[in-house]
Protein backbone atom coordinates (compact mmCIF):
# COMPACT_ATOMS: atom_id res chain seq x y z
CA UNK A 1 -92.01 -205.61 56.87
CA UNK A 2 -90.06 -207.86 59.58
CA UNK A 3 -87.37 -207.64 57.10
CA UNK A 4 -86.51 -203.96 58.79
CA UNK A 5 -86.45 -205.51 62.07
CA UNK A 6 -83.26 -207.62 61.63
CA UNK A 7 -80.33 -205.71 61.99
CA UNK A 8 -81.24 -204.09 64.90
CA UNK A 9 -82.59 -207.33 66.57
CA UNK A 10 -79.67 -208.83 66.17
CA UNK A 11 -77.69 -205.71 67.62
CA UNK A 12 -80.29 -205.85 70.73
CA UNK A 13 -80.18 -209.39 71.02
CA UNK A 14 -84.06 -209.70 70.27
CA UNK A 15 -85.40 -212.71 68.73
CA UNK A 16 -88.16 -211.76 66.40
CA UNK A 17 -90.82 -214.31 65.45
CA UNK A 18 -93.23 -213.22 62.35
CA UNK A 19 -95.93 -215.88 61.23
CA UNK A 20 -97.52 -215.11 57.85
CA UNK A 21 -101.36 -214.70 58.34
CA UNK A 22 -103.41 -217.53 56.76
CA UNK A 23 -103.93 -216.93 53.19
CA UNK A 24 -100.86 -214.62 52.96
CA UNK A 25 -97.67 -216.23 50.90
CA UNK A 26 -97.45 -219.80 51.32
CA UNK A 27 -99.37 -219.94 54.90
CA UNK A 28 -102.83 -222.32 54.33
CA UNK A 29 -105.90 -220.26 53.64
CA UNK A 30 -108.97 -219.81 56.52
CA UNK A 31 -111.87 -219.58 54.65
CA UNK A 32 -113.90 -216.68 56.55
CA UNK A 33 -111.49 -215.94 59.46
CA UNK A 34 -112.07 -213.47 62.18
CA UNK A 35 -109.67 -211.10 63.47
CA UNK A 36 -110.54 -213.06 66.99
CA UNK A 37 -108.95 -216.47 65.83
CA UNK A 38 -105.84 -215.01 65.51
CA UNK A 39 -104.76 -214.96 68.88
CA UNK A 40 -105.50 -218.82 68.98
CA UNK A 41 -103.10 -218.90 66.20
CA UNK A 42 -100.43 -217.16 67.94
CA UNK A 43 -100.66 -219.05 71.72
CA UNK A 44 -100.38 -222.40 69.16
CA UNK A 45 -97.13 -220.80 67.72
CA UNK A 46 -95.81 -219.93 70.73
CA UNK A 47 -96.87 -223.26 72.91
CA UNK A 48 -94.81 -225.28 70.03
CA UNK A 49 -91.57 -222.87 70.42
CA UNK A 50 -92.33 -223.11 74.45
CA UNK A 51 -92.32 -219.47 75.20
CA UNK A 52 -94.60 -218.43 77.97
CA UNK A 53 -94.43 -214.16 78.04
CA UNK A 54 -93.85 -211.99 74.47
CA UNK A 55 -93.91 -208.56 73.66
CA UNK A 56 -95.85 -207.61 70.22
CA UNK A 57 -94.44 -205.37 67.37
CA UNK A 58 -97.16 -204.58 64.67
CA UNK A 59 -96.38 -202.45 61.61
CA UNK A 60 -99.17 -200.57 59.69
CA UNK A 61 -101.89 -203.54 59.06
CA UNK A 62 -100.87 -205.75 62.01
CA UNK A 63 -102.22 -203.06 64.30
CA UNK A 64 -105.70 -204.86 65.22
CA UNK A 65 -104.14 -208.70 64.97
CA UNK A 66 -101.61 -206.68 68.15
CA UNK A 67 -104.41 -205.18 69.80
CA UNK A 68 -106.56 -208.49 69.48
CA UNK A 69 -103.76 -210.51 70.97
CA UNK A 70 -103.33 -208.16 73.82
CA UNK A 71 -106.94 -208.30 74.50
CA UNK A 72 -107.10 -211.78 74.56
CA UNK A 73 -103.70 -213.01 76.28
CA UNK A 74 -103.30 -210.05 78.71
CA UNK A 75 -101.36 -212.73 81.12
CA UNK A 76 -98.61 -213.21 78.39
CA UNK A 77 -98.77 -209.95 76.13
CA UNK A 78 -96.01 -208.09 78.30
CA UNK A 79 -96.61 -205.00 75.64
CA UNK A 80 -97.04 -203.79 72.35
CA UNK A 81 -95.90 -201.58 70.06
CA UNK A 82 -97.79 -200.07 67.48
CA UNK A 83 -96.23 -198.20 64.33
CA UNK A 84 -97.89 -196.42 61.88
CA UNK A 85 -100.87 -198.63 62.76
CA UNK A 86 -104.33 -199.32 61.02
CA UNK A 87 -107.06 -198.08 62.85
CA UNK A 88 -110.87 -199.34 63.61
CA UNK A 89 -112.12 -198.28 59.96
CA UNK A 90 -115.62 -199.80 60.46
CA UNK A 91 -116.00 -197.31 63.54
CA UNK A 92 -115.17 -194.66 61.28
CA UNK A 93 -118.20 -191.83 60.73
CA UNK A 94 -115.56 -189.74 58.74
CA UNK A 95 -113.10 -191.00 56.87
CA UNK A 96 -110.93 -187.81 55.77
CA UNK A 97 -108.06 -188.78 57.87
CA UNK A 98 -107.45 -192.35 55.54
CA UNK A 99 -105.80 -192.92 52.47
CA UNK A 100 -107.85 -192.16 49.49
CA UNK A 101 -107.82 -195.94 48.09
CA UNK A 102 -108.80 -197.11 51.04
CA UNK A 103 -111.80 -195.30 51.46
CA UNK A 104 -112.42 -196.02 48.17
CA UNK A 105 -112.22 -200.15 48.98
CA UNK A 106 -113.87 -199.81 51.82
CA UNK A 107 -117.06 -197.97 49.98
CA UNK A 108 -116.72 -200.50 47.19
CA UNK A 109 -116.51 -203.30 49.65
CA UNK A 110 -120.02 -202.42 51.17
CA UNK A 111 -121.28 -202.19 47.81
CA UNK A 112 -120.28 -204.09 45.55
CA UNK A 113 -118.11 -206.73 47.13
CA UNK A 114 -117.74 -209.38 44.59
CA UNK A 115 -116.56 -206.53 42.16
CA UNK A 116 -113.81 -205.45 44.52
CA UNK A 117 -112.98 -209.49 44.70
CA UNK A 118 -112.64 -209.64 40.92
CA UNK A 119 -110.44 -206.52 40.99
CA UNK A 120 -108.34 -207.91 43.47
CA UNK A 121 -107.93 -211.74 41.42
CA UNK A 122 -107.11 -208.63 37.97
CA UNK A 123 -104.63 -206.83 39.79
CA UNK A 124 -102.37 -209.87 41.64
CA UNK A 125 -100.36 -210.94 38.36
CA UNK A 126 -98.92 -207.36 38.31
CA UNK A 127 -98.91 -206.57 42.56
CA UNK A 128 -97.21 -209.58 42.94
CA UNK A 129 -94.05 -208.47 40.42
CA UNK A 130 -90.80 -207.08 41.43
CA UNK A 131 -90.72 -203.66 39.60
CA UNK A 132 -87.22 -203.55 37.57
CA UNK A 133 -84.58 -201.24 39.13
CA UNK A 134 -84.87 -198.98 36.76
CA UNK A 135 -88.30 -198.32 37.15
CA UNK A 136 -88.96 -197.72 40.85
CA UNK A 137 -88.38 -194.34 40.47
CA UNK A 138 -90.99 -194.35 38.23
CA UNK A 139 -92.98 -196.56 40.52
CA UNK A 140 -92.10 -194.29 44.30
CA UNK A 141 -93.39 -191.27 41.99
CA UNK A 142 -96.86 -192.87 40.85
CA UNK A 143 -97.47 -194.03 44.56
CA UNK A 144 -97.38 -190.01 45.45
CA UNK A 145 -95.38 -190.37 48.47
CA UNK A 146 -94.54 -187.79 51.23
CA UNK A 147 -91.70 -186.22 50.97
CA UNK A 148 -89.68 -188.31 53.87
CA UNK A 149 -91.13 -191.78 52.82
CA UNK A 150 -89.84 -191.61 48.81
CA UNK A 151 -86.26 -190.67 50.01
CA UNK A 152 -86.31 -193.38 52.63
CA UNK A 153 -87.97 -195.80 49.71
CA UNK A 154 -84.93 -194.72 47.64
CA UNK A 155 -82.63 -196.99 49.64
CA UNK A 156 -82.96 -200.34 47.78
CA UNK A 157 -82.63 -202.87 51.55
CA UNK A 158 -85.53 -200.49 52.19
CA UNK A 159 -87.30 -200.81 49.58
CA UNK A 160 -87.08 -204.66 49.63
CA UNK A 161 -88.49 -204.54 53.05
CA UNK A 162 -90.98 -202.86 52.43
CA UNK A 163 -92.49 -204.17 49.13
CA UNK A 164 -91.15 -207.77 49.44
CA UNK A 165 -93.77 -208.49 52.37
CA UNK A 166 -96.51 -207.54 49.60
CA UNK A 167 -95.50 -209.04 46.83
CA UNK A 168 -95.08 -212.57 49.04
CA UNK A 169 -99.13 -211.82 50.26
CA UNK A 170 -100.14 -211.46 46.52
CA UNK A 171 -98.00 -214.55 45.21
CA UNK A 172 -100.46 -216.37 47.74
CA UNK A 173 -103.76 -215.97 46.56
CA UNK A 174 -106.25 -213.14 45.35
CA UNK A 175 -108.30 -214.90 48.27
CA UNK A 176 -105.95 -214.79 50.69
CA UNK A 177 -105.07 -210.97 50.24
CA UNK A 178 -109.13 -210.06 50.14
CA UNK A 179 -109.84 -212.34 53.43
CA UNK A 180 -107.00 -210.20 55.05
CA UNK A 181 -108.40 -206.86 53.60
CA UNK A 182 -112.08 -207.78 54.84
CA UNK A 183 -111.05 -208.11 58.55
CA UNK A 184 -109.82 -204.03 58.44
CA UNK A 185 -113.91 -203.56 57.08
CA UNK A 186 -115.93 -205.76 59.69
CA UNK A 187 -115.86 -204.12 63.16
CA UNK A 188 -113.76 -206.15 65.80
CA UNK A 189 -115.11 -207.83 68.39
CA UNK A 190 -113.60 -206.54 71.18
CA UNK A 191 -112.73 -202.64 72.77
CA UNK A 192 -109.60 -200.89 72.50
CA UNK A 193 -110.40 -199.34 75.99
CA UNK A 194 -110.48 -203.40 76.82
CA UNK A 195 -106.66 -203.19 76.52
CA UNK A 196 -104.66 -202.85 79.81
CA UNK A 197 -101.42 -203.95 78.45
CA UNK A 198 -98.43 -201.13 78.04
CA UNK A 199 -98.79 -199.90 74.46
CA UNK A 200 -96.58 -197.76 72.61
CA UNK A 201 -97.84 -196.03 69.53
CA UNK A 202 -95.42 -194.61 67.24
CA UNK A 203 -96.71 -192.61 64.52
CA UNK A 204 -95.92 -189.65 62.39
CA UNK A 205 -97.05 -186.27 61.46
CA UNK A 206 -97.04 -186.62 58.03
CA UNK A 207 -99.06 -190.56 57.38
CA UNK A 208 -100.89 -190.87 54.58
CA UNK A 209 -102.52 -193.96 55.07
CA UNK A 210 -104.06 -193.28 58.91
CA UNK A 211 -103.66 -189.63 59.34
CA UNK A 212 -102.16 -188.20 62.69
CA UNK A 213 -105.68 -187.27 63.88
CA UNK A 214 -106.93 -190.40 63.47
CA UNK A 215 -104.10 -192.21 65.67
CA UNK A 216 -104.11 -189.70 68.55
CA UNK A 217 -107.94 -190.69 69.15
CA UNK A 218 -106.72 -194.34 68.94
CA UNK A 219 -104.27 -193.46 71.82
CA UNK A 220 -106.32 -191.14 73.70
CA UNK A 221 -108.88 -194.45 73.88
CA UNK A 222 -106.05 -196.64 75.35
CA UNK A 223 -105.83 -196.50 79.21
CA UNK A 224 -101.95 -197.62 79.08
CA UNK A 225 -100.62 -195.96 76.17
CA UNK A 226 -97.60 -193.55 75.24
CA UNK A 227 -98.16 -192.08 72.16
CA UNK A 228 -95.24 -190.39 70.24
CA UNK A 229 -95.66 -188.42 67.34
CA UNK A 230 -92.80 -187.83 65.07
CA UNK A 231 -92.36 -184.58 62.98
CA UNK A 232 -91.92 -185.11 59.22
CA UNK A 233 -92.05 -189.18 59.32
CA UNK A 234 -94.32 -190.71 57.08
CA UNK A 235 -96.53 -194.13 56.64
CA UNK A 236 -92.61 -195.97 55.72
CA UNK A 237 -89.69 -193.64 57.02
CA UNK A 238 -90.79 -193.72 60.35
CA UNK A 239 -90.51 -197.67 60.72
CA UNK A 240 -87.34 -197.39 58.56
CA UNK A 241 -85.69 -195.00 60.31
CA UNK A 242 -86.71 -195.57 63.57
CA UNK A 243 -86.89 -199.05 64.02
CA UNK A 244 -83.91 -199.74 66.84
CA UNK A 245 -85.48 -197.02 69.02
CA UNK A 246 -88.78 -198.46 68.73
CA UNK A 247 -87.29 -202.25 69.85
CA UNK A 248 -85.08 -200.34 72.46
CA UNK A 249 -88.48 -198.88 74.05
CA UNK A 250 -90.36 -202.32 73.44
CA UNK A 251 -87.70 -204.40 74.75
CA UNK A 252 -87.47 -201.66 77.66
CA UNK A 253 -91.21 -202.40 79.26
């Protein structure tokens, strides 16, 4: 999704830096990674480019690798903002507030995991397709969307954005995509009250994916956080419409 990020980066004068997680697209795969090696990954990245302090913008699944890097490099995180972000699933004793598939993976996962990994090797020839103009209306309806998210998804640069990130994890590996999904099932290995850096969480009233509920006890768990709640946005308007106000704010702290 850094796609969304660029035209108003480039009107803020904000120089974005997205690394593709191993396994995802054409980065090397990590056989059994931990959420807690990515922030060794990132101080590498950074080292090389020679940049001492960064701020952190994490959209929908990059929530925990933000929160982990935060936790770990408190000196150089200067803040983080978190939008529509994924939430501690294996903490979870209810899981009403998420998305039906994933509670769905994430029962199959405990169960029957090599199943879910042969499902996931069946389903990348087709999830890593571009769906034919003509058919994403097709496609926006069968996803079931909130109201706000299909008629922001109806704008084809938004639609790119959004669907181009997941098509490039899929054209990796089955592997790679089911090594990434794991990390949201383990529990991580570190406290989100742990996290003393500013945080900003955006998120709106009308997610799908990690229901409002679920993302105001994520905030009220933060000790520096400023939580904003946005009527009528869903799981993909909110970062598409709202994306230079949320760098504005980050670029702000």
């Amino acid at each position: 999704m850094a796609q969304l990020t660029d035209e108003p980066a480039r009107e803020l004068g904000v120089r974005i830096i997205s690394p593709d997680r191993p396994g995802i697209s054409g980065s090397s795969l990590q056989p059994n990674r931990k959420l807690a090696d990515w922030p060794r990954v990132i101080e590498g990245v950074l080292d090389h480019l020679g940049i001492g302090e960064f701020r952190v913008l994490a959209i929908s699944g990059g929530a925990p690798y933000a929160y982990a890097t935060a936790a770990t490099m408190p000196r150089r995180v200067r803040s983080i903002a978190i939008v529509c972000g994924a939430i501690p699933m294996a903490e979870l004793q209810d899981r009403k507030g998420l998305l039906p598939l994933y509670r769905w993976m994430l029962a199959l996962y405990r169960s029957h995991p090599q199943l879910l990994r042969r499902l996931f090797s069946m389903a990348r020839p087709i999830l890593a397709l571009r769906p034919p103009v003509r058919l994403r209306p097709l496609f926006l309806k069968m996803l079931m969307l909130r109201p706000s998210d299909a008629e922001s998804l109806r704008d084809a640069a938004a639609f790119e954005a959004i669907f181009e990130s997941q098509r490039r994890a899929w054209r990796g590996s089955a592997e790679g995509v089911m090594a990434d999904a794991q990390i949201y099932a383990l529990p991580w290995d570190f406290s989100l009250e742990d996290i003393h850096v500013p945080v900003r969480l955006w998120h709106g009233t009308q997610d799908r994916a990690f229901s409002v509920r679920l993302a105001q006890e994520v905030a009220e768990r933060l000790p520096n956080c400023k939580a904003r709640f946005i009527d009528d946005a869903g799981h993909y308007s909110l970062p598409i419409r709202h994306m230079r106000e949320i760098l504005k704010d980050l670029i702000s702290l």
